[in-house]
Protein backbone atom coordinates (compact mmCIF):
# COMPACT_ATOMS: atom_id res chain seq x y z
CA UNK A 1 -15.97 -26.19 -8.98
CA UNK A 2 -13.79 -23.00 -8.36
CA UNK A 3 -12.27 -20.98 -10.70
CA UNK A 4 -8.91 -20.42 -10.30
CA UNK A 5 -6.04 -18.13 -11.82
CA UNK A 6 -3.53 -18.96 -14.93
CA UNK A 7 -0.50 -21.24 -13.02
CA UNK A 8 1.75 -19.70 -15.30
CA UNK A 9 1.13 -16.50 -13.16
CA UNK A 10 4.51 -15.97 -11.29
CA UNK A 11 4.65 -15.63 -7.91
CA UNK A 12 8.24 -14.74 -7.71
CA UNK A 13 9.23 -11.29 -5.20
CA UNK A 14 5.49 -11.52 -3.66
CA UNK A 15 6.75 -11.18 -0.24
CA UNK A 16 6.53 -8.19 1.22
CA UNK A 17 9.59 -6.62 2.92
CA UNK A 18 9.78 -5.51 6.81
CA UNK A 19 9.69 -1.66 5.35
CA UNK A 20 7.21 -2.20 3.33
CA UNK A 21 4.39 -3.13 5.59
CA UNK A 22 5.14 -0.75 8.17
CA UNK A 23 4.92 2.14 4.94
CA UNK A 24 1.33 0.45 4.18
CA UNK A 25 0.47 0.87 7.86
CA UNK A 26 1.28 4.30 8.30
CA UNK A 27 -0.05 5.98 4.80
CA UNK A 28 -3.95 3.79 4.60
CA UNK A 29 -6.38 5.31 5.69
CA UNK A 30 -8.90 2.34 6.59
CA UNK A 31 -10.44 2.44 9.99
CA UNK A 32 -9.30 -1.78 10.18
CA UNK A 33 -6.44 -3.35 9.68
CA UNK A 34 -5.01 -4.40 6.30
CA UNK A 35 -3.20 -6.84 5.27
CA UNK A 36 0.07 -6.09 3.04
CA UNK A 37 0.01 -7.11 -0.28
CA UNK A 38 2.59 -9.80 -1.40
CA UNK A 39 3.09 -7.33 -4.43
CA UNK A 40 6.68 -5.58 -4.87
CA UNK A 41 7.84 -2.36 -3.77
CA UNK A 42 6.27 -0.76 -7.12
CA UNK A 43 2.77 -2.35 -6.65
CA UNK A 44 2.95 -1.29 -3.38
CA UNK A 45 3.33 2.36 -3.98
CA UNK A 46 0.58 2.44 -6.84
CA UNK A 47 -1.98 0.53 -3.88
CA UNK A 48 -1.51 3.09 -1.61
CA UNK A 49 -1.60 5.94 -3.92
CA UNK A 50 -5.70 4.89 -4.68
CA UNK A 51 -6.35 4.03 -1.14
CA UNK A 52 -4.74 7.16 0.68
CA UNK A 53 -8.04 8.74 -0.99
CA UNK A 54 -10.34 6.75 0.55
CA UNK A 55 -12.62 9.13 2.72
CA UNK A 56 -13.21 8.41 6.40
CA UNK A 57 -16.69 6.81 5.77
CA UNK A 58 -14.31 3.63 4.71
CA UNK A 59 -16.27 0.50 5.46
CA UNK A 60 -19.80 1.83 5.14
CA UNK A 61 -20.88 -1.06 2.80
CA UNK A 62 -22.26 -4.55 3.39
CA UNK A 63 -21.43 -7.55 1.21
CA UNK A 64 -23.71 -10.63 1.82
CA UNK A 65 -23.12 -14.03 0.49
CA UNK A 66 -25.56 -16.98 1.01
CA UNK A 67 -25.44 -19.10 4.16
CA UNK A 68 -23.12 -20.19 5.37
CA UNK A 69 -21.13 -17.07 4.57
CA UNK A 70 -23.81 -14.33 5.66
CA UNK A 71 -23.29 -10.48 6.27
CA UNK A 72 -19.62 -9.93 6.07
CA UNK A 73 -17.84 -7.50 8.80
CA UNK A 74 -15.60 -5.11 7.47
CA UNK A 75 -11.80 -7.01 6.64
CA UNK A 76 -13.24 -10.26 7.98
CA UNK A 77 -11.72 -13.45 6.59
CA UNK A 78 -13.45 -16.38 5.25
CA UNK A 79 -13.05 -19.55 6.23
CA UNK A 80 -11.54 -21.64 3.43
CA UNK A 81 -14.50 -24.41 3.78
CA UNK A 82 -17.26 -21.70 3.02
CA UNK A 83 -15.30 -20.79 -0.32
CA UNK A 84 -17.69 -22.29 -2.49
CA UNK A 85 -20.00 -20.06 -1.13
CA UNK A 86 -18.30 -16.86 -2.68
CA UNK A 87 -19.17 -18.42 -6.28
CA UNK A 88 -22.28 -16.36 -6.07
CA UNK A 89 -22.28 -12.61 -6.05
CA UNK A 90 -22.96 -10.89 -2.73
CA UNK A 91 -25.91 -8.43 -2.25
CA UNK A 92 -24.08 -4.80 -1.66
CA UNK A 93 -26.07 -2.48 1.55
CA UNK A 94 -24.07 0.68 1.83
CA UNK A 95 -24.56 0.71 5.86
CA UNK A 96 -25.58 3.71 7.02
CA UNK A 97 -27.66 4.66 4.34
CA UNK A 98 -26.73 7.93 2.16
CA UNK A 99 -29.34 8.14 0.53
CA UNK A 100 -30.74 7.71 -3.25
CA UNK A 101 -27.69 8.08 -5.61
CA UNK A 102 -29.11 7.64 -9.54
CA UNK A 103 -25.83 6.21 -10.81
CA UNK A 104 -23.07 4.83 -9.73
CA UNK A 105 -19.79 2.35 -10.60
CA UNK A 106 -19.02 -0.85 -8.58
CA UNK A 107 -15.61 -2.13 -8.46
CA UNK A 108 -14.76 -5.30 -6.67
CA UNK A 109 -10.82 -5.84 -7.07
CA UNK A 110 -8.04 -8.34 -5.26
CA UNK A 111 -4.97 -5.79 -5.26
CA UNK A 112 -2.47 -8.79 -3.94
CA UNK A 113 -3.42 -11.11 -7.17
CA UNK A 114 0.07 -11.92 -8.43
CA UNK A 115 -0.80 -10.75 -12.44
CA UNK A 116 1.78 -7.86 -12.51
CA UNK A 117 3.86 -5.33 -10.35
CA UNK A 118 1.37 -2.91 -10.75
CA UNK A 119 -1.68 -4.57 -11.41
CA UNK A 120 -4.41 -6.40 -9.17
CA UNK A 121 -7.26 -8.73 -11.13
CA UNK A 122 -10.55 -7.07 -11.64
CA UNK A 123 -13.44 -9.43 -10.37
CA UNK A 124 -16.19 -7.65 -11.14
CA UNK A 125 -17.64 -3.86 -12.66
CA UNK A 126 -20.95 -2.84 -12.88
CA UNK A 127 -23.51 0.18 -13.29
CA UNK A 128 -25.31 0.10 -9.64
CA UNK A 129 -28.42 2.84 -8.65
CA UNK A 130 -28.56 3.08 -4.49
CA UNK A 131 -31.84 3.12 -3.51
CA UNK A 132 -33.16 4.63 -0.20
CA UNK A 133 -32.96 1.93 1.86
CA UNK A 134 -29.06 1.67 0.80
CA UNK A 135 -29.53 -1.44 -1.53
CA UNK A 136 -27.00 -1.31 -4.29
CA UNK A 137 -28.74 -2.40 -7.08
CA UNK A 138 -26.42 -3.57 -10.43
CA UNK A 139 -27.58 -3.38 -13.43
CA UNK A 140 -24.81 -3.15 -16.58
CA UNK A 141 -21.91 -5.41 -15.61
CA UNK A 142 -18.89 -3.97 -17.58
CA UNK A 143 -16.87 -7.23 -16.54
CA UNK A 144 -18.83 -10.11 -15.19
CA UNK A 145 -18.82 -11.47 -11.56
CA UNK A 146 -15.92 -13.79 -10.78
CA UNK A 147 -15.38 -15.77 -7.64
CA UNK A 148 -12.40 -15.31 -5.71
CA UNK A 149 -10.11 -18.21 -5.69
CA UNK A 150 -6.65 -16.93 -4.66
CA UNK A 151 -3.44 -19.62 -5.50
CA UNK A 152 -3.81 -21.94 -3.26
CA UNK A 153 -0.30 -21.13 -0.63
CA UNK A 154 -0.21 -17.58 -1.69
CA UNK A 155 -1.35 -16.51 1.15
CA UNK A 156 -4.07 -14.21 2.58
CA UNK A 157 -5.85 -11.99 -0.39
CA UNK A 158 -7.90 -8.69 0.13
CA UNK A 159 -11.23 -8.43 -2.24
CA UNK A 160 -11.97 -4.46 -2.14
CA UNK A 161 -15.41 -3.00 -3.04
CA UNK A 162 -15.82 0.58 -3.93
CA UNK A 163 -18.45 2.37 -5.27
CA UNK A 164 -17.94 6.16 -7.00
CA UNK A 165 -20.69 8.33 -7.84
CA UNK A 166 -21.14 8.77 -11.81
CA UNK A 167 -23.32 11.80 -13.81
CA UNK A 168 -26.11 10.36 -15.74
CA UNK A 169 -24.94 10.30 -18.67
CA UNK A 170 -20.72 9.56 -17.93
CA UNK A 171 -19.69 7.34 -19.79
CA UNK A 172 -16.85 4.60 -19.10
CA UNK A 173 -13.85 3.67 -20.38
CA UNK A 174 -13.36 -0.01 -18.79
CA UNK A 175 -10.96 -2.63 -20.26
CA UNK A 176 -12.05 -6.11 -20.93
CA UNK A 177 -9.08 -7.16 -19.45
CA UNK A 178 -8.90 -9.23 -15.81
CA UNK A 179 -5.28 -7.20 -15.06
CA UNK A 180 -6.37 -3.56 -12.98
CA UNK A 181 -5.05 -1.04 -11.95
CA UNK A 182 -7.60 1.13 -9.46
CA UNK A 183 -5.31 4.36 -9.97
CA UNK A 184 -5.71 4.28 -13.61
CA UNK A 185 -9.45 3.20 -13.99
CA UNK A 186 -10.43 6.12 -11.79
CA UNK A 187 -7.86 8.49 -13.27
CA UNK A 188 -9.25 7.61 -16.30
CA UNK A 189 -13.13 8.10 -15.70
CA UNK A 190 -12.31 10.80 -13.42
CA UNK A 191 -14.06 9.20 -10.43
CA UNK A 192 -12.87 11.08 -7.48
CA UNK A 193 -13.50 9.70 -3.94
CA UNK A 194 -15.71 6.63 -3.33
CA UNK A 195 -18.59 7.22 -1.51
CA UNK A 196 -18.61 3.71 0.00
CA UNK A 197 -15.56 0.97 0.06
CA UNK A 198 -15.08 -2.57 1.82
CA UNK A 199 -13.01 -5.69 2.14
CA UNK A 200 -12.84 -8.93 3.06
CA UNK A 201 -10.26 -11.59 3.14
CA UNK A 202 -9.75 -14.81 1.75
CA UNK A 203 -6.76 -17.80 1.31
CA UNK A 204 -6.47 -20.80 0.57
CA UNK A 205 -3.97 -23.58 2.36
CA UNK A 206 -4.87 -26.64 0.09
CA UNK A 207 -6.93 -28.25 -2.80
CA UNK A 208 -10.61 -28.12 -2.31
């Protein structure tokens, strides 16, 4: 069964204005095409203020669900009948490798989830090591795995993956809480750049 979001989450103002996508066009920096977010004006600004940072290695890491989902390609969208198959959590490459990093912090986030004007919903934050190879391997999960299961007629959602580069001993200040903000959780464990960062895409039309 999915997992889906409160339905007394309001999903008033989520449409983005003309202006508005063609700003989120011309300030992200990701070599693919995104889709807006059906946030307002304000979450809008505070999206593009994280991912202006984003370095131009953007979309150097794999996600990979089980069949019939696979190896996803950077800002692909899923099919709504292989949705069940996100309920899992994907195995992260960072593709080309870079190497053995000892520590780092995986974020997976949906920015367009309609919890605030400024917030996204947090689906999952973990410790991860990258080994040689490029295998991200988790190991503390500071908020547990959750599927994504946008409102069904909300429209197309973006599920982000970053991963920032930690000191052996940093520790983290991470919320419990679902509602997210990238700017501030990065601000706030002074994170800097990611050194790898993907998305996918994923709606859904009608009851499964």
């Amino acid at each position: 069964m999915m997992l889906t979001y409160n339905p007394q989450m309001l999903l008033s103002e989520m449409k983005p204005t003309v202006s508005t996508m063609a700003a989120v066009l011309a300030v992200l920096t990701f070599h693919v095409v995104t889709v807006p977010s059906q946030g307002t004006d304000e979450k809008l600004a505070q999206e593009m203020k994280c991912l202006n940072v984003i370095p131009s290695n953007q979309c150097n890491l794999e996600v990979t669900y089980g069949s019939p989902v696979g190896t996803l390609q950077c800002d692909q969208k899923v099919p709504q009948t292989q949705g069940n198959t996100l309920t899992v959590p994907p195995v992260l490459t960072v593709s080309p490798g870079i190497g053995t990093i000892r520590r780092v912090v995986m974020v997976m986030v949906d920015p367009d989830a309609p919890v605030s004007k400024t917030e996204g919903f947090v689906h999952w934050i973990a410790d991860a090591t990258v080994d040689p190879a490029g295998s991200v391997i988790t190991g503390t999960e500071y908020i547990d795995y959750y599927p994504p299961t946008p409102p069904i007629g909300h429209g197309e959602h973006r599920y982000q993956f970053f991963l920032y580069r930690l000191q052996d001993d940093q520790s983290l200040n991470v919320s419990k809480s679902r509602k997210f903000s990238l700017c501030s959780f990065v601000d706030k464990n002074q994170l800097g750049k990611p050194v790898a960062a993907t998305q996918f895409r994923f709606e859904r039309l009608q009851t499964e």
